[in-house]
C-alpha atoms as a PDB file:
ATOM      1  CA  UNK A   1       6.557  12.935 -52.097  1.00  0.00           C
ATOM      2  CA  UNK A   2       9.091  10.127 -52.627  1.00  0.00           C
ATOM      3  CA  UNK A   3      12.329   9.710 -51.470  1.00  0.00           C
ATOM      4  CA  UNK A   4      15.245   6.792 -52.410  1.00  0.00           C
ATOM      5  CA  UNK A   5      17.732   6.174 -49.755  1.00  0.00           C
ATOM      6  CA  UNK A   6      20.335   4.103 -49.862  1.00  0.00           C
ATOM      7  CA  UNK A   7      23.282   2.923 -47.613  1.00  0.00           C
ATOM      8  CA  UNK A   8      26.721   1.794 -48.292  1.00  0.00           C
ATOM      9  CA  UNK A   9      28.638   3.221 -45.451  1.00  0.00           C
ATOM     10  CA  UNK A  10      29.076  -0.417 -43.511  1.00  0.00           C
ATOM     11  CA  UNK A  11      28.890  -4.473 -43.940  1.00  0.00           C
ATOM     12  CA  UNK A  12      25.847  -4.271 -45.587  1.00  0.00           C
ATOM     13  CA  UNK A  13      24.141  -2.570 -48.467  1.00  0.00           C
ATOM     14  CA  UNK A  14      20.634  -1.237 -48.890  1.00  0.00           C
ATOM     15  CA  UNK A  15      18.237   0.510 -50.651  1.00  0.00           C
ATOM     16  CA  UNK A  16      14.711   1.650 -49.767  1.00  0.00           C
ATOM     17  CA  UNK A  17      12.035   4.197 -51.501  1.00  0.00           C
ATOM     18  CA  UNK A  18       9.609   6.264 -49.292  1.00  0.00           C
ATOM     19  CA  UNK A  19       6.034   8.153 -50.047  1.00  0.00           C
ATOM     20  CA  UNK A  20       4.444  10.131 -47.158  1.00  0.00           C
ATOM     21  CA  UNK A  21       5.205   8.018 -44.339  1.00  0.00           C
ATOM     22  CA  UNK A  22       5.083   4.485 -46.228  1.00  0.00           C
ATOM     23  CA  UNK A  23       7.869   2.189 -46.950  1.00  0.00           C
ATOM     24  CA  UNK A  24       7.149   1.440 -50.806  1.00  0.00           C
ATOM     25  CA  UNK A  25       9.969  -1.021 -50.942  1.00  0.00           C
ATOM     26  CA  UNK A  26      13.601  -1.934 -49.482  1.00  0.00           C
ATOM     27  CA  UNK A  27      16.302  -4.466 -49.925  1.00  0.00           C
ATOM     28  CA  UNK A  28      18.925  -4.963 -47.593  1.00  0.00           C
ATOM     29  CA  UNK A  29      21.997  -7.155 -48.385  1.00  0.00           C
ATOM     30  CA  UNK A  30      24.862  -8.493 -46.934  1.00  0.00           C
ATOM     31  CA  UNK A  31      26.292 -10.790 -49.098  1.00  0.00           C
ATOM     32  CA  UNK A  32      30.094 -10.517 -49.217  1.00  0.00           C
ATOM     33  CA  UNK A  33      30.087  -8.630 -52.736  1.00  0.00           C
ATOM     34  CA  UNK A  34      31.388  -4.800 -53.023  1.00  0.00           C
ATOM     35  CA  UNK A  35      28.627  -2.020 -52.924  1.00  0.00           C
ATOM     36  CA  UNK A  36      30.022  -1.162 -56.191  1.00  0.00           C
ATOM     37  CA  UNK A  37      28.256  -4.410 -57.635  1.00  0.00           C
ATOM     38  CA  UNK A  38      25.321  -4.959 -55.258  1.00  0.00           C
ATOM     39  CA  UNK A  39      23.737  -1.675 -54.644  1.00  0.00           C
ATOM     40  CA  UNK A  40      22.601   0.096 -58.138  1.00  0.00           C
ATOM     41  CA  UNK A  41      20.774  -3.666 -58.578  1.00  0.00           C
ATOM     42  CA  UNK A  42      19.221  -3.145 -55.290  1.00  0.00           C
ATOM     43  CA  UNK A  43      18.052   0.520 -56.137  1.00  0.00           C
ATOM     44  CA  UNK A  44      16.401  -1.212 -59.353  1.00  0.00           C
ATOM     45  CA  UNK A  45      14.731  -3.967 -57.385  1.00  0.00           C
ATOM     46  CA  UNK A  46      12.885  -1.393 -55.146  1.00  0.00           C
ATOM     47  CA  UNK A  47      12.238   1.071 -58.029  1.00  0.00           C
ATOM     48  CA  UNK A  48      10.896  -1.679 -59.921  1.00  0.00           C
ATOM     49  CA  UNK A  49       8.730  -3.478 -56.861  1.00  0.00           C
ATOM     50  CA  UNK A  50       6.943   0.359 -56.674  1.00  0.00           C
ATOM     51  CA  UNK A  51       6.437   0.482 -60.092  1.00  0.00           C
ATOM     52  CA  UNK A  52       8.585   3.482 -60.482  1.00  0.00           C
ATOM     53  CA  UNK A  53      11.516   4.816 -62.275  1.00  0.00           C
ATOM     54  CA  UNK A  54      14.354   7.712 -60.996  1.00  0.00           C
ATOM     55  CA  UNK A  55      11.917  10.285 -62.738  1.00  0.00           C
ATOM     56  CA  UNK A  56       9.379   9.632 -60.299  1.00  0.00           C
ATOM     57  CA  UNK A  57      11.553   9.924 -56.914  1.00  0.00           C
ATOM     58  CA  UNK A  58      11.370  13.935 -55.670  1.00  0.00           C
ATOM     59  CA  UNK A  59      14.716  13.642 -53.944  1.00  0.00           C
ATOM     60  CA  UNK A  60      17.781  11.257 -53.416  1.00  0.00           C
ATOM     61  CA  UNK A  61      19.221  10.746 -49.536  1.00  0.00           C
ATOM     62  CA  UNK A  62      22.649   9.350 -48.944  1.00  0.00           C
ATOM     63  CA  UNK A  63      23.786   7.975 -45.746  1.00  0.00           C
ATOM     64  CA  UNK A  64      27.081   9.591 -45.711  1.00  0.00           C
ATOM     65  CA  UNK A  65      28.884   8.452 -43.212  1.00  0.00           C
ATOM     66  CA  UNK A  66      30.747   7.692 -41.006  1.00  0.00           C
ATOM     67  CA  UNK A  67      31.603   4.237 -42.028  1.00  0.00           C
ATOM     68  CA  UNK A  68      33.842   2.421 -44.485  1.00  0.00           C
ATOM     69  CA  UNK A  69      35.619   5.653 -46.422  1.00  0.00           C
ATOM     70  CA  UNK A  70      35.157   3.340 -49.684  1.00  0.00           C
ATOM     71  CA  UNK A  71      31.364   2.496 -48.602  1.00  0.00           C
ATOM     72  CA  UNK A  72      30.807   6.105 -48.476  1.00  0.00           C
ATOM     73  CA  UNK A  73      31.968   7.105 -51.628  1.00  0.00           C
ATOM     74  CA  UNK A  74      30.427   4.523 -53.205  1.00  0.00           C
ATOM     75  CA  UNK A  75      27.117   5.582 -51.959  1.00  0.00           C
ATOM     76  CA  UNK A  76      27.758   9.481 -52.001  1.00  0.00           C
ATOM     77  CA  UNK A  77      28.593   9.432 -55.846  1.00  0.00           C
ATOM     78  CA  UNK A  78      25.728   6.885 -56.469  1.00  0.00           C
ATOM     79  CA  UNK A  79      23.413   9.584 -55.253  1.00  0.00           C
ATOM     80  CA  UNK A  80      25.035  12.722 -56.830  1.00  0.00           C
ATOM     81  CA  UNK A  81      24.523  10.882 -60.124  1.00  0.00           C
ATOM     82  CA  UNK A  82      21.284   9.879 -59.907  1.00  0.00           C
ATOM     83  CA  UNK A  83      20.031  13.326 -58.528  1.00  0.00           C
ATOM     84  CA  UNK A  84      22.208  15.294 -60.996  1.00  0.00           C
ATOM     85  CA  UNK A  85      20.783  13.106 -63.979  1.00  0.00           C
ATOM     86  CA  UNK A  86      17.242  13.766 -62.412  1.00  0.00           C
ATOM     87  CA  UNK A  87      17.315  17.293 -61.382  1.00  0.00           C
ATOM     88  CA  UNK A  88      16.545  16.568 -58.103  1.00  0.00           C
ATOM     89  CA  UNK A  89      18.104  17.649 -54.727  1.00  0.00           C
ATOM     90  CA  UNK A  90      20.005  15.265 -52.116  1.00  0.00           C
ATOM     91  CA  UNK A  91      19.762  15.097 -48.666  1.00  0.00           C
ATOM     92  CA  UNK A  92      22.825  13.864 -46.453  1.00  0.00           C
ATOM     93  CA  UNK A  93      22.004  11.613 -43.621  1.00  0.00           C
ATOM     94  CA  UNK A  94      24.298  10.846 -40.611  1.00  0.00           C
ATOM     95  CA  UNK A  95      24.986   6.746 -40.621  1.00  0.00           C
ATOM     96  CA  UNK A  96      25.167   7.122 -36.253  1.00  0.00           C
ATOM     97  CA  UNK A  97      21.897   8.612 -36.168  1.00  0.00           C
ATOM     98  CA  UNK A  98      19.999   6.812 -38.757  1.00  0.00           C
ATOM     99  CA  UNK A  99      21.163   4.223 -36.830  1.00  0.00           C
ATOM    100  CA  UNK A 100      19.667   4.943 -33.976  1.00  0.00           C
ATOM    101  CA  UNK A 101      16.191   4.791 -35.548  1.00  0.00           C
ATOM    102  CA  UNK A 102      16.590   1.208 -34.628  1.00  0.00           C
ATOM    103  CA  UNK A 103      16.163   1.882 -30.631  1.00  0.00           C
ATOM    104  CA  UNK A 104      12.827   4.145 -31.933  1.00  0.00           C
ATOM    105  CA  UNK A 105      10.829   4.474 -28.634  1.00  0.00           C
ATOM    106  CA  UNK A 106      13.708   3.286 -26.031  1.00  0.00           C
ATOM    107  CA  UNK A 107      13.344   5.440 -22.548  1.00  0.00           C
ATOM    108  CA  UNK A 108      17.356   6.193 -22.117  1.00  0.00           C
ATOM    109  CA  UNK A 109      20.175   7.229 -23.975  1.00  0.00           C
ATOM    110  CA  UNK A 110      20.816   5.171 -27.234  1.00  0.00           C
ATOM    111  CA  UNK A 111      24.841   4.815 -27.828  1.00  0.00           C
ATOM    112  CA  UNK A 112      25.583   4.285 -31.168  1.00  0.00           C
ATOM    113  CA  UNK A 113      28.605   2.839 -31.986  1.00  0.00           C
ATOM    114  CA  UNK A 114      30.968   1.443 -35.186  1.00  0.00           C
ATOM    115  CA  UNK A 115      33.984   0.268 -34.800  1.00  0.00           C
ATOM    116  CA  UNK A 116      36.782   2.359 -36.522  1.00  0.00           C
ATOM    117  CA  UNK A 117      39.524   0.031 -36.260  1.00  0.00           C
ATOM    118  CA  UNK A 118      42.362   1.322 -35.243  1.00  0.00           C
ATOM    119  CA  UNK A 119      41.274   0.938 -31.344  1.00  0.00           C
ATOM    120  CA  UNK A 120      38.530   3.698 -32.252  1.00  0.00           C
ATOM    121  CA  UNK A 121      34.811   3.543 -32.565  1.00  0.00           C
ATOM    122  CA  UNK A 122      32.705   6.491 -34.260  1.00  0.00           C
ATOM    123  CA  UNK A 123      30.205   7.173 -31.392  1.00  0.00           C
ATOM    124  CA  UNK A 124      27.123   9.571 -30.865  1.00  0.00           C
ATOM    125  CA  UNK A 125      24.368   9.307 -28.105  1.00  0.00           C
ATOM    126  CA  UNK A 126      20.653  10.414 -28.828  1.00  0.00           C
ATOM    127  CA  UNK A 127      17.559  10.195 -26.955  1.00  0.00           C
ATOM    128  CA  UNK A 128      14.149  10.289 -28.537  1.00  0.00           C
ATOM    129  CA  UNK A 129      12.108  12.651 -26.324  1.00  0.00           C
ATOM    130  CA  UNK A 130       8.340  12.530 -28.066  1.00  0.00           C
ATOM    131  CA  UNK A 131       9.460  12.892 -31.317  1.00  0.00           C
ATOM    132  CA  UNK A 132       9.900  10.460 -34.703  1.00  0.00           C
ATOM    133  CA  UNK A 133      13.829  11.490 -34.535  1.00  0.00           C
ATOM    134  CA  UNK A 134      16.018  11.218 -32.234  1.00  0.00           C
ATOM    135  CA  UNK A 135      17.973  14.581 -30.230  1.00  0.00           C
ATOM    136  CA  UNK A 136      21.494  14.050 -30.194  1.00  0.00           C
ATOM    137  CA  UNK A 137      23.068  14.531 -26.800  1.00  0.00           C
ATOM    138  CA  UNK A 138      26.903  13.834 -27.950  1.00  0.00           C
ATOM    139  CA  UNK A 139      28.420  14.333 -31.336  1.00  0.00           C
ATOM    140  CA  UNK A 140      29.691  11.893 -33.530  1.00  0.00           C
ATOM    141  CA  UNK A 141      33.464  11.144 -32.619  1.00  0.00           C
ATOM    142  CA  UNK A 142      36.161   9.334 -33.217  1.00  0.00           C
ATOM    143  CA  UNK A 143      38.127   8.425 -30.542  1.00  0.00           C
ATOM    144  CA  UNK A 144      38.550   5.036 -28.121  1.00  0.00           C
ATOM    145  CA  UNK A 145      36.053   3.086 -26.423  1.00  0.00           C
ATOM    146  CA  UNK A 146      36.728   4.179 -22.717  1.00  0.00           C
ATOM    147  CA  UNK A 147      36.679   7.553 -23.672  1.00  0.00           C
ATOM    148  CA  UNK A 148      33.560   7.532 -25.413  1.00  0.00           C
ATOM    149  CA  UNK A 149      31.968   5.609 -22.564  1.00  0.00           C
ATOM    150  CA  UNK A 150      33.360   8.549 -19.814  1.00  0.00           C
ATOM    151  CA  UNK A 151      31.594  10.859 -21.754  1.00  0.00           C
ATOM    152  CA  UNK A 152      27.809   8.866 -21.070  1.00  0.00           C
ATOM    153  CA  UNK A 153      25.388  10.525 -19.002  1.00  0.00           C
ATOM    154  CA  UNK A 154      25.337   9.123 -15.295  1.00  0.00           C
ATOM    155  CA  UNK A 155      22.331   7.257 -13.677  1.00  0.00           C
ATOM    156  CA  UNK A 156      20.443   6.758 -16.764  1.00  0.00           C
ATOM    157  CA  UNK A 157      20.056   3.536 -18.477  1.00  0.00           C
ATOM    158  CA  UNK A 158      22.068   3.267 -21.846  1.00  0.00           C
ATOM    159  CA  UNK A 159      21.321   1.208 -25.165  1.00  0.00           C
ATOM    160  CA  UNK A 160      24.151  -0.126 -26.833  1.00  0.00           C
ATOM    161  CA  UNK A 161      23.585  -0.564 -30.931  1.00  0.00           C
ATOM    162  CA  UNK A 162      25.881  -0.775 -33.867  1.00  0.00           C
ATOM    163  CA  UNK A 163      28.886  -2.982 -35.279  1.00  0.00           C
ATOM    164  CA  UNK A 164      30.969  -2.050 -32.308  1.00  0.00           C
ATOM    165  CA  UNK A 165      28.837  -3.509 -29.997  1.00  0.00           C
ATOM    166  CA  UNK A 166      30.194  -7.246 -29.722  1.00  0.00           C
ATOM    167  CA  UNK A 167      33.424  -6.127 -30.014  1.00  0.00           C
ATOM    168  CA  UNK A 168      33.499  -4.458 -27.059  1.00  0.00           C
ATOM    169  CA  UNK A 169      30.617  -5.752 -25.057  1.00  0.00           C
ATOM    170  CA  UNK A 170      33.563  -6.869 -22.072  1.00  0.00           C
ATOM    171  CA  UNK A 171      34.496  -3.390 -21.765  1.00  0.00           C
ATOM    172  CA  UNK A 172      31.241  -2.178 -21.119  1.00  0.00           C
ATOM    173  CA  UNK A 173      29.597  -4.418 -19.506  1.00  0.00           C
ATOM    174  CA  UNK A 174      32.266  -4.164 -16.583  1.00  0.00           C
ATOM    175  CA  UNK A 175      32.174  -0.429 -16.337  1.00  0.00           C
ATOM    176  CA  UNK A 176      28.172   0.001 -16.462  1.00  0.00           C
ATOM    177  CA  UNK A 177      27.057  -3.781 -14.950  1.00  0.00           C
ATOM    178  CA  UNK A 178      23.313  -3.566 -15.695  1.00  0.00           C
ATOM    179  CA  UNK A 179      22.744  -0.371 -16.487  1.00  0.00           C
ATOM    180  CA  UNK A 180      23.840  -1.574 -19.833  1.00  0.00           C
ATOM    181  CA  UNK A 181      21.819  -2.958 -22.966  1.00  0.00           C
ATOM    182  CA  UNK A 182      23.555  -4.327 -25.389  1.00  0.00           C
ATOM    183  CA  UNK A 183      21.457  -4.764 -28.872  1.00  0.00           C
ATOM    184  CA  UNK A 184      24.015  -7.012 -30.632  1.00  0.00           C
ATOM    185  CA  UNK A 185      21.484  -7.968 -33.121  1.00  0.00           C
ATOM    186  CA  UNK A 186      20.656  -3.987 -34.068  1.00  0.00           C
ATOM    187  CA  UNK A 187      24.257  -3.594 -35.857  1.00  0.00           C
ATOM    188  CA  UNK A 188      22.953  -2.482 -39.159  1.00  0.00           C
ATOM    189  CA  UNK A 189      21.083   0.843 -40.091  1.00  0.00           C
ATOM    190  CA  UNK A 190      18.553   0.349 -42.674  1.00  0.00           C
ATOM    191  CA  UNK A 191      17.874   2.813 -45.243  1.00  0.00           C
ATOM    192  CA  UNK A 192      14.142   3.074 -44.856  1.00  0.00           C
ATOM    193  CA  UNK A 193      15.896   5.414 -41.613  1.00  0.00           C
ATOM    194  CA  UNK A 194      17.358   7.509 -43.556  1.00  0.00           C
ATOM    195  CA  UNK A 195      14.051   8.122 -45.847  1.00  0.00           C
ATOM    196  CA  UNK A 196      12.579   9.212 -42.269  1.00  0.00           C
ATOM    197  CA  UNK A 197      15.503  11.574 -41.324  1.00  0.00           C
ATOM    198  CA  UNK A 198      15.566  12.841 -44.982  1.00  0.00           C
ATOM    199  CA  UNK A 199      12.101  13.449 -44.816  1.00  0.00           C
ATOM    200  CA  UNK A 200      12.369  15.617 -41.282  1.00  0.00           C
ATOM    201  CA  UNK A 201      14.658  17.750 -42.705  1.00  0.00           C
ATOM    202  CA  UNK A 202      13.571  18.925 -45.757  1.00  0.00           C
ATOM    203  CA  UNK A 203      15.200  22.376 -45.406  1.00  0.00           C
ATOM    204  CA  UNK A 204      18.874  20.564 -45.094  1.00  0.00           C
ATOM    205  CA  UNK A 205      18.261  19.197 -48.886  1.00  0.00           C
ATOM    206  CA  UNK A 206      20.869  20.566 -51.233  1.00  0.00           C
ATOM    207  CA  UNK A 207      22.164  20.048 -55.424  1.00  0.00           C
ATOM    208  CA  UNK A 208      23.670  17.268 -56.151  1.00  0.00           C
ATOM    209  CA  UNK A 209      27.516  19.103 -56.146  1.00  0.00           C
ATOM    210  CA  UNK A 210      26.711  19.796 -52.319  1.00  0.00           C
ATOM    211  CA  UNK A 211      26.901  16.175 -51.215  1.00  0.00           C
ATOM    212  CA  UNK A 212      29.846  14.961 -49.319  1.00  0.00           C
ATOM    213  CA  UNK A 213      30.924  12.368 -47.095  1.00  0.00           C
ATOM    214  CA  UNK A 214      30.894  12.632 -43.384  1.00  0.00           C
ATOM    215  CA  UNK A 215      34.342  12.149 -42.460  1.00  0.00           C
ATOM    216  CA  UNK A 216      35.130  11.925 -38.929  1.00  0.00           C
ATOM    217  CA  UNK A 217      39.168  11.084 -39.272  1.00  0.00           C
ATOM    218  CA  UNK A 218      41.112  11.216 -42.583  1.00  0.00           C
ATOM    219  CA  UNK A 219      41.113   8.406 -45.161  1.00  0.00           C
ATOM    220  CA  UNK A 220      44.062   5.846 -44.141  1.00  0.00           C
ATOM    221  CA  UNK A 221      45.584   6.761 -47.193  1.00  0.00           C
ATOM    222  CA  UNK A 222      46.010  10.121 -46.418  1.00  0.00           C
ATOM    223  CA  UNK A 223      47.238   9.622 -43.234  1.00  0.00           C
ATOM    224  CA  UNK A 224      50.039   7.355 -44.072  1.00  0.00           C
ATOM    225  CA  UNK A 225      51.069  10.106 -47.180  1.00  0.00           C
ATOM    226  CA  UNK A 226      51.175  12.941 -44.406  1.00  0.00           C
ATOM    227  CA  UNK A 227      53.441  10.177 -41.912  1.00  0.00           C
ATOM    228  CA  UNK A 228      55.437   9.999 -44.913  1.00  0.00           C
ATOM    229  CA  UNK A 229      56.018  13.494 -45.170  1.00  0.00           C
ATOM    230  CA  UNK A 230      56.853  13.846 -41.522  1.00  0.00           C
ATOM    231  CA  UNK A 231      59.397  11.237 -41.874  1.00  0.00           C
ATOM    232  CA  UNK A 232      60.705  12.615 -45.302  1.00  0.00           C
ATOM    233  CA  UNK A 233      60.058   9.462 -47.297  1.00  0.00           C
END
C-alpha cells in the first residue's frame, strides 16, 4: 500500500510517499516561495525518486490544518485533485498531531503549539502511551497562550514543539520553570507523519469531495465582512 502526503498548512512545504511502513521518498522545503509554486514540484520529485507515478499511490493524505488558511487550501485542493483524477480516496490529517510525531517516544505530555497571530496559538496536548500515535489529551484550540497553558496537566513534565514555541518561550518558561522542554528546533511537521497517521486510520479515508480544511477560527476575511456587517458598512 502507498500513500502521498503532503503539507502546506505552515512555513514550509513538503511532500513524502509511504509503502508499508517505509519512507520511499520526501522533500521538505522552506524556501520563501508560495506552496502554490513549490509543492506539485516537490510531489514530482518524490514520485519520481520511487519510480512511481499518481496511478501507483492507493490513497492521497492532506494535512489539513490548522495552519495558514491559504496553506491549507492550497494543500486540501492539491489532494482532492489528484485523488479525484486517480480514483482514489483521501485521508485528512490534523497538522497539531502530525506534529507531534516529532516528540515520538517522549514520557510526558507533548504541547503542540502554532502561533495564530492575533495573540492566539492553535494548541493540542497528546501523549504517546505504547503506541506509534499519539492519544490526544486536549483538543485543538484556538485561544491565548495563558489559557492554553492553565489547561496542562499538573506535575507531569511537558514538551513544548511547534512555531509558537520561541515566540512564547518567556511565558512559559516562568509559569512551569523546569518542568518545561522547549523543542525550538521541532517547529515543522513533516509529511512522512502524516503518511503514518493516514496509515492508522484507514477507516477515516473518504472521496475526494469529502476533504476539507480544519478550521479552528474563521478565515480573516470573513471575520472582517461579518465586523462590517455589525457596524453597517
Amino acid at each position: 500500500m502507498r500513500i502521498l502526503a503532503i503539507d502546506t498548512s505552515g512555513p514550509a512545504a513538503g511532500a513524502a510517499l509511504w509503502a508499508d511502513g517505509v519512507v520511499l521518498a520526501e522533500m521538505n522545503m522552506n524556501v520563501g516561495l508560495t506552496h502554490s509554486e513549490t509543492i506539485m514540484p516537490a510531489v514530482d520529485a518524490v514520485l519520481r525518486a520511487a519510480g512511481c507515478s499518481c496511478a501507483d499511490v492507493d490513497a492521497f493524505a492532506a494535512v489539513a490544518g490548522p495552519g495558514s488558511f491559504t496553506g491549507v487550501r492550497i494543500g486540501v485542493c492539491a489532494v482532492k485533485g489528484m485523488a479525484h483524477a486517480n480514483n482514489k480516496p483521501c485521508a485528512c490529517v490534523d497538522a497539531l498531531e502530525a506534529l507531534a510525531m516529532n516528540a515520538r517516544g517522549f514520557c510526558g505530555v507533548i504541547c503542540t503549539i502554532l502561533d495564530a497571530r492575533r495573540d492566539q496559538v492553535y494548541s493540542a496536548a497528546f501523549r504517546f502511551e505504547n503506541g506509534e500515535v499519539p492519544v490526544r489529551i486536549l483538543e485543538n484550540e484556538a485561544k491565548s497562550i495563558n489559557d492554553f497553558l492553565s489547561a496542562l496537566p499538573e506535575n507531569e513534565q511537558l514538551l513544548f514543539v511547534g512555531d509558537g514555541v520561541k515566540k512564547y518561550t518567556p511565558v512559559i518558561s516562568a509559569r512551569f520553570g523546569n518542568r518545561a522542554m522547549l523543542a525550538n528546533e521541532l517547529t515543522t511537521l513533516r509529511a512522512s507523519a502524516a503518511c503514518v497517521l493516514a496509515a492508522k486510520r484507514q477507516d477515516e479515508w473518504m472521496d475526494a469531495q469529502q476533504l476539507a480544511p480544519i478550521y479552528l477560527r474563521a478565515p480573516q476575511a470573513e471575520r472582517e465582512r461579518e465586523a462590517g456587517i455589525q457596524h453597517g458598512i
